[in-house]
C-alpha atoms as a PDB file:
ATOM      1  CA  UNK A   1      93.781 108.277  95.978  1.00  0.00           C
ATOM      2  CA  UNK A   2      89.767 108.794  95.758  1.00  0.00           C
ATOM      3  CA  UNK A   3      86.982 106.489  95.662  1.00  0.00           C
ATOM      4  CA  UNK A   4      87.349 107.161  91.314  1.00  0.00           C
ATOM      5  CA  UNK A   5      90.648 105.298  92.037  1.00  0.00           C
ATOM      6  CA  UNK A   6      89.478 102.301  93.268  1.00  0.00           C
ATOM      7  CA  UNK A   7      88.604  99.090  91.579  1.00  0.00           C
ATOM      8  CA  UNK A   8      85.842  96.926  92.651  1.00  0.00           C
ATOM      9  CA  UNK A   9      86.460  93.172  91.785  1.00  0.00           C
ATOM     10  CA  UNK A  10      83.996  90.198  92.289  1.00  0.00           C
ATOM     11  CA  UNK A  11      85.015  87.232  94.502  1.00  0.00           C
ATOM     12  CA  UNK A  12      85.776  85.191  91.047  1.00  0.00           C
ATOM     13  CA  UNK A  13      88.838  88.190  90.491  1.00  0.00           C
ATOM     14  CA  UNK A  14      86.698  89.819  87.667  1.00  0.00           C
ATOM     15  CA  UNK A  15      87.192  93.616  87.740  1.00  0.00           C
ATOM     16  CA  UNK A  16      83.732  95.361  88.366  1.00  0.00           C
ATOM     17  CA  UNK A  17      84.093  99.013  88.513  1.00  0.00           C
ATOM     18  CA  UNK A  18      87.337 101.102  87.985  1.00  0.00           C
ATOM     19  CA  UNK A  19      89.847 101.836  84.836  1.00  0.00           C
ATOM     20  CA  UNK A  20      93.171 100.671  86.952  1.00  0.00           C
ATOM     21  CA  UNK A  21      93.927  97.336  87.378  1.00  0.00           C
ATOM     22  CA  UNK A  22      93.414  96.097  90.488  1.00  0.00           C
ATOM     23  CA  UNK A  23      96.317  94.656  93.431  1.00  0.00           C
ATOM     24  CA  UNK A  24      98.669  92.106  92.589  1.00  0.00           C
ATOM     25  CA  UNK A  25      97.854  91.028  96.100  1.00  0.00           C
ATOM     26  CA  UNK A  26      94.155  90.155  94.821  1.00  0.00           C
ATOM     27  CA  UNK A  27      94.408  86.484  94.564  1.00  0.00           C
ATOM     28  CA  UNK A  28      95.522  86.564  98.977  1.00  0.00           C
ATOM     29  CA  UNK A  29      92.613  88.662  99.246  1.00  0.00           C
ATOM     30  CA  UNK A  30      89.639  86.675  97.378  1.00  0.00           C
ATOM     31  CA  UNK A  31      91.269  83.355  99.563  1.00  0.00           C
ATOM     32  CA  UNK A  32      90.428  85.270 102.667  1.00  0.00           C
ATOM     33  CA  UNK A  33      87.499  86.741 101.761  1.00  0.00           C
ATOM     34  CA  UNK A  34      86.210  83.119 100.597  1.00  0.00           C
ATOM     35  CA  UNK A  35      87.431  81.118 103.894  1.00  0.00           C
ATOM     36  CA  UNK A  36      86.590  83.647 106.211  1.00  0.00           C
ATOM     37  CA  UNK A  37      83.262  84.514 105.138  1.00  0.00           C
ATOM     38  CA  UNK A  38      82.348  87.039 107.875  1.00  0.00           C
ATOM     39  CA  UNK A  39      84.927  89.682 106.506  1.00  0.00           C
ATOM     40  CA  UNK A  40      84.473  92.450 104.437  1.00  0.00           C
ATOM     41  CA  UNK A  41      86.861  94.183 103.593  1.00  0.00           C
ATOM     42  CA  UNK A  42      91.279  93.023 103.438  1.00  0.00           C
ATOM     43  CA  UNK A  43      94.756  95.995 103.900  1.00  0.00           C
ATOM     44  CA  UNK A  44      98.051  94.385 103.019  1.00  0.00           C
ATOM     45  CA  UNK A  45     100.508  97.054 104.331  1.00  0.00           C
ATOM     46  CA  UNK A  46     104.095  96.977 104.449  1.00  0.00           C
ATOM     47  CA  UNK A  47     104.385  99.155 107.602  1.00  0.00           C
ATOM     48  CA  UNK A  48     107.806  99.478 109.240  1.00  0.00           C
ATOM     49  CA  UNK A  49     107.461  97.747 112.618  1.00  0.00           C
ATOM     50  CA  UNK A  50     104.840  95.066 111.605  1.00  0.00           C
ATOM     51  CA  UNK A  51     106.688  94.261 108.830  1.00  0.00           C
ATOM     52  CA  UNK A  52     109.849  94.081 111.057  1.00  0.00           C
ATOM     53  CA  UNK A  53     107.997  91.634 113.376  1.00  0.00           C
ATOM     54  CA  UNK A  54     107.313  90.104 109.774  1.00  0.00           C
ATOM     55  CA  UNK A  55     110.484  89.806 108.689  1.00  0.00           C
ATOM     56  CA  UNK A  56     111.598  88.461 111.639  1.00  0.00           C
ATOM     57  CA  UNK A  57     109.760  85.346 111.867  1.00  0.00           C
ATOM     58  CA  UNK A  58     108.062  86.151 115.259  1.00  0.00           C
ATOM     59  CA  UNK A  59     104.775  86.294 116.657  1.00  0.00           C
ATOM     60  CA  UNK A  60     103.681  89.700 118.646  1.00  0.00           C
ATOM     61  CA  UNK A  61     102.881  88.935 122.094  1.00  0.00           C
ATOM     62  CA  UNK A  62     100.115  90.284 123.731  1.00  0.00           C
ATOM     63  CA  UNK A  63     101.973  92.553 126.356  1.00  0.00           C
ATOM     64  CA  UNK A  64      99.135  94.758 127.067  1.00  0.00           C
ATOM     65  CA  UNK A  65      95.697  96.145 127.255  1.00  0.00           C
ATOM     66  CA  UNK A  66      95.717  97.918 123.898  1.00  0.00           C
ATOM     67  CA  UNK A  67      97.221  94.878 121.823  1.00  0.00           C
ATOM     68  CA  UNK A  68      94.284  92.855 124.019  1.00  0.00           C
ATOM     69  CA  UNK A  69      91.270  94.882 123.090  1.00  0.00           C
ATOM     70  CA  UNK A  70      91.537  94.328 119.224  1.00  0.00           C
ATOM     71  CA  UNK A  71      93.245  91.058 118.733  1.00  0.00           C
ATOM     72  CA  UNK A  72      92.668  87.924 121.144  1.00  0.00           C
ATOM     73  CA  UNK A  73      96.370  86.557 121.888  1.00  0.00           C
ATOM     74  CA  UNK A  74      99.528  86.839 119.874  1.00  0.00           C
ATOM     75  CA  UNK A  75      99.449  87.948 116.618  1.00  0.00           C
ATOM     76  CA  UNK A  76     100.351  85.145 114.611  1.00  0.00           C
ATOM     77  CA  UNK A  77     103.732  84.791 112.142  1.00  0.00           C
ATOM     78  CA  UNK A  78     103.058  81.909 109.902  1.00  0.00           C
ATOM     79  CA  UNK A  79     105.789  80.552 107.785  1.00  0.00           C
ATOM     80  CA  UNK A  80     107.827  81.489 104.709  1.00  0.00           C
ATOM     81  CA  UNK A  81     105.891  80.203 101.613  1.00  0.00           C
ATOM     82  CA  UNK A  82     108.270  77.825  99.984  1.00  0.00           C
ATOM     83  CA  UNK A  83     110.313  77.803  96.877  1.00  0.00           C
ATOM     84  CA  UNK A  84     107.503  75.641  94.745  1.00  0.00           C
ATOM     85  CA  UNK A  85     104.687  77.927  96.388  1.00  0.00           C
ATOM     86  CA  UNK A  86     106.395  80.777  95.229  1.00  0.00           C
ATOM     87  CA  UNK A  87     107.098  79.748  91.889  1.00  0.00           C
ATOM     88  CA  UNK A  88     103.726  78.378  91.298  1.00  0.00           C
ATOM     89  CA  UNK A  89     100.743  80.568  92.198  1.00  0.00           C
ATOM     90  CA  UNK A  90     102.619  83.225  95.336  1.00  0.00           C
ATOM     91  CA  UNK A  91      99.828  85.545  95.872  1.00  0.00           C
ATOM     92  CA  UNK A  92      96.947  82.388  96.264  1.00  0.00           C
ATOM     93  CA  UNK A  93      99.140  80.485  97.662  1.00  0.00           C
ATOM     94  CA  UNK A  94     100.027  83.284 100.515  1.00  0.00           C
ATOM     95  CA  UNK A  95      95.893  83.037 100.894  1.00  0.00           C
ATOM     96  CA  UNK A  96      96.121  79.926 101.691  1.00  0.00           C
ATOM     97  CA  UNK A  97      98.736  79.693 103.549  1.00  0.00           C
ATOM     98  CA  UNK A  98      96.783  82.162 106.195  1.00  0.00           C
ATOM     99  CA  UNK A  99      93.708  80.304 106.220  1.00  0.00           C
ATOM    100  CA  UNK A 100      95.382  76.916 106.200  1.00  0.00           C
ATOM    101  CA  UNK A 101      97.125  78.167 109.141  1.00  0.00           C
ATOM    102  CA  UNK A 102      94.317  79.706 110.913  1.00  0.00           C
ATOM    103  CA  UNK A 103      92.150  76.362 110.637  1.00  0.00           C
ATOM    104  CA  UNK A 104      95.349  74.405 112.023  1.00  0.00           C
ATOM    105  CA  UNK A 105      95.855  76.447 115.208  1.00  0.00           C
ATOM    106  CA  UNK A 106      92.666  76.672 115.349  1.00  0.00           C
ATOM    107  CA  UNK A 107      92.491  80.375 115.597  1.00  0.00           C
ATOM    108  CA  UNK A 108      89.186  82.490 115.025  1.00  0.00           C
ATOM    109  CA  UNK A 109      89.608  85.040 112.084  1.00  0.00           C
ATOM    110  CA  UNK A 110      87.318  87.028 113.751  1.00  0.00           C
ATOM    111  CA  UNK A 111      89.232  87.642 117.224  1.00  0.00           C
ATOM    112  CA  UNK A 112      92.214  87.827 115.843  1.00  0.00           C
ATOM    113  CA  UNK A 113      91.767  89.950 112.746  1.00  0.00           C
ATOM    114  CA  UNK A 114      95.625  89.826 111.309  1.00  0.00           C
ATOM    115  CA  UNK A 115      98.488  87.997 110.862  1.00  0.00           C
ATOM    116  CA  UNK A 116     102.091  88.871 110.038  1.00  0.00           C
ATOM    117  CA  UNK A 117     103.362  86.417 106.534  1.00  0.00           C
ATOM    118  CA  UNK A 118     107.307  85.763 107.183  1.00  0.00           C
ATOM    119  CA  UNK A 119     109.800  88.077 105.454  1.00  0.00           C
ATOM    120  CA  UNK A 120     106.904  89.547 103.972  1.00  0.00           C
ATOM    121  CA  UNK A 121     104.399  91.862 106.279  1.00  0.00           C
ATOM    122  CA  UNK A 122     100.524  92.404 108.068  1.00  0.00           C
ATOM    123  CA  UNK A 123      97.135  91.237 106.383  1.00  0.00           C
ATOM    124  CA  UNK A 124      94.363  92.491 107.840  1.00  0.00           C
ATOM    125  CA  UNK A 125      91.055  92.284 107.844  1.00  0.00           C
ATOM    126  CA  UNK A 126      86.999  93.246 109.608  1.00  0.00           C
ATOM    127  CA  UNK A 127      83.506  93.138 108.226  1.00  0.00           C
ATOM    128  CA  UNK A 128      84.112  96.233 105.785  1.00  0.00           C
ATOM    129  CA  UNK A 129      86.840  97.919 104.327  1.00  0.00           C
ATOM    130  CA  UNK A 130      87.082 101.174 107.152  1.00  0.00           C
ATOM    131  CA  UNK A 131      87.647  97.935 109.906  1.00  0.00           C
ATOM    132  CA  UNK A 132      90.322  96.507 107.956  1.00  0.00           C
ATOM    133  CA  UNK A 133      91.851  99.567 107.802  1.00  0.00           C
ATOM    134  CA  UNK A 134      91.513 100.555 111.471  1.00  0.00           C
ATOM    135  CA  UNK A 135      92.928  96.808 112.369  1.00  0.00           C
ATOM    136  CA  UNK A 136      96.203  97.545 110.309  1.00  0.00           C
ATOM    137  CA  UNK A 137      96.792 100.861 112.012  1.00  0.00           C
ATOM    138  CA  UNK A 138      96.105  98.688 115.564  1.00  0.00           C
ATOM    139  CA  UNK A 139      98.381  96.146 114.409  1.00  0.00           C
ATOM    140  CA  UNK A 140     101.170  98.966 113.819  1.00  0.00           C
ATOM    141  CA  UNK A 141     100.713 100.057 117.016  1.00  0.00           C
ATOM    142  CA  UNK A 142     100.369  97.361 118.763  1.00  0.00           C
ATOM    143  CA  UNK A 143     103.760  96.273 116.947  1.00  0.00           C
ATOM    144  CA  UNK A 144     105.811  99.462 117.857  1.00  0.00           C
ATOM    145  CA  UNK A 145     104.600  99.294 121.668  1.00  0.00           C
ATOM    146  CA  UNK A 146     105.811  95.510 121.482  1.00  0.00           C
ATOM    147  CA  UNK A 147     109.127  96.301 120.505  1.00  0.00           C
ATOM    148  CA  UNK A 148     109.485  98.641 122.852  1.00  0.00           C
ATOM    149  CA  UNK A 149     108.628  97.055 125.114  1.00  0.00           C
ATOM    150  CA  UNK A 150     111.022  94.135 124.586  1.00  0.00           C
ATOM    151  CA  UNK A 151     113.964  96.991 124.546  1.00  0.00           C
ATOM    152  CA  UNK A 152     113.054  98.070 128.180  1.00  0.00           C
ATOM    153  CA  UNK A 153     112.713  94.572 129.328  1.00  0.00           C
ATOM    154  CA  UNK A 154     114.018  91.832 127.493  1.00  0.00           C
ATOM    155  CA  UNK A 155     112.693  89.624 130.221  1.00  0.00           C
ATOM    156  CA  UNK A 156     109.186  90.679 129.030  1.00  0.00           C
ATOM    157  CA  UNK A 157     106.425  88.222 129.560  1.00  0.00           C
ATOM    158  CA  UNK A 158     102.948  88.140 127.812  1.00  0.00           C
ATOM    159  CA  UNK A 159      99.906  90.135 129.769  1.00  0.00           C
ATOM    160  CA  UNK A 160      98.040  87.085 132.223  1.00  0.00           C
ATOM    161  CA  UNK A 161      95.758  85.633 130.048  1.00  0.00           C
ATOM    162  CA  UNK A 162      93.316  86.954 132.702  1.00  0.00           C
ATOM    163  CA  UNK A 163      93.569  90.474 132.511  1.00  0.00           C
ATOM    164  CA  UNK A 164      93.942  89.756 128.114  1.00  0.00           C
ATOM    165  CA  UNK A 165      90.247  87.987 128.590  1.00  0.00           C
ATOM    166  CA  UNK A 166      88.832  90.709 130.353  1.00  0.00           C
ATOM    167  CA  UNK A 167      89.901  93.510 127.778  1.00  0.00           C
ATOM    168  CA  UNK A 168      89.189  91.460 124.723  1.00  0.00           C
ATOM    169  CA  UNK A 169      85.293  90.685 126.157  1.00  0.00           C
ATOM    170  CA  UNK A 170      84.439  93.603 127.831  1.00  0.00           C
ATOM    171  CA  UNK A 171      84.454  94.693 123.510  1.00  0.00           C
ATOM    172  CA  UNK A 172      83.663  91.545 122.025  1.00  0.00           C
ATOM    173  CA  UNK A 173      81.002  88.761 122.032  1.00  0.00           C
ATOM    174  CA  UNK A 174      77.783  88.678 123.856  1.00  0.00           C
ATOM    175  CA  UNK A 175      78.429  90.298 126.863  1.00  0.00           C
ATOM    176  CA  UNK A 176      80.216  93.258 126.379  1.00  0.00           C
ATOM    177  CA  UNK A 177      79.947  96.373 127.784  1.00  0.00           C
ATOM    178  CA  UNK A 178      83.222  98.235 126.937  1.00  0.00           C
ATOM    179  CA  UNK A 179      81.840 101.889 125.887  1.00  0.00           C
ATOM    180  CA  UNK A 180      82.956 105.456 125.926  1.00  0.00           C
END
């Protein structure tokens, strides 16, 4: 695909530039672009080991440093949409149901920049389009290491929240220093 591919919609889901029409996934995206007003850009993937986290029901963990320096705590699972959501309006209502779920575990969109939608896959977002993009490829990662992880040691427990402070801040907020 190249940048004539793409199509450009408003946040009203009114097609701006481009001759294809756009994601069926649009209606997820304008909800998250309109409750979490910092972002700028939204990836829906279906990548294999997110998606298997996904379709699992469960939450990653933070195990490690990596996971810690792009996403503060667990990635979050949030429910299976249900039968009347689905049947009624399933790509808002999957918006919804990630900013709903955000607001109620009071989670910040911007430190964790993903989530993983039961027996479905990753959103993820930044403040343009390339960010987005590099979160998804993090979350990926982040997935794989995490179930491999578990397979070495199903005993596993989460990185101390210490040492998961220190690597998310040392890139993030107003006193980091993380640089290379």
């Amino acid at each position: 695909m190249n940048a004539d591919d793409m199509v450009v919609m408003d946040l009203d889901g009114n097609r701006v530039e481009g001759k294809y029409k756009p994601s069926s996934d649009t209606p997820t995206h304008l909800i998250l672009y309109k409750r979490f007003p910092n972002i700028g850009g939204v990836v829906h993937t279906h990548s294999s080991y997110a998606t298997s986290w996904a379709q699992s029901g469960r939450s990653i963990p933070c195990y490690g440093t990596t996971h810690a320096d792009y996403f503060y705590g667990a990635i979050p699972c949030v429910r299976c949409l249900t039968k009347d959501e689905i049947e009624a309006d399933y790509e808002t209502n999957t918006g919804i149901l990630i900013a709903d779920s955000f607001e109620k575990e009071n989670l910040d969109y911007e430190a964790v920049p993903g989530v993983l939608c039961k027996n479905h896959g990753p959103f993820t977002w930044g403040k343009d389009a390339h960010e987005a993009v590099h979160n998804a490829v993090v979350l990926e990662e982040v997935a794989k290491m995490a179930y491999r992880t578990e397979l070495i040691n199903k005993e596993v427990l989460p990185a101390p929240s210490e040492l998961q402070d220190k690597h998310y801040f040392r890139k993030h907020g107003k006193n980091a220093y993380y640089g290379q």
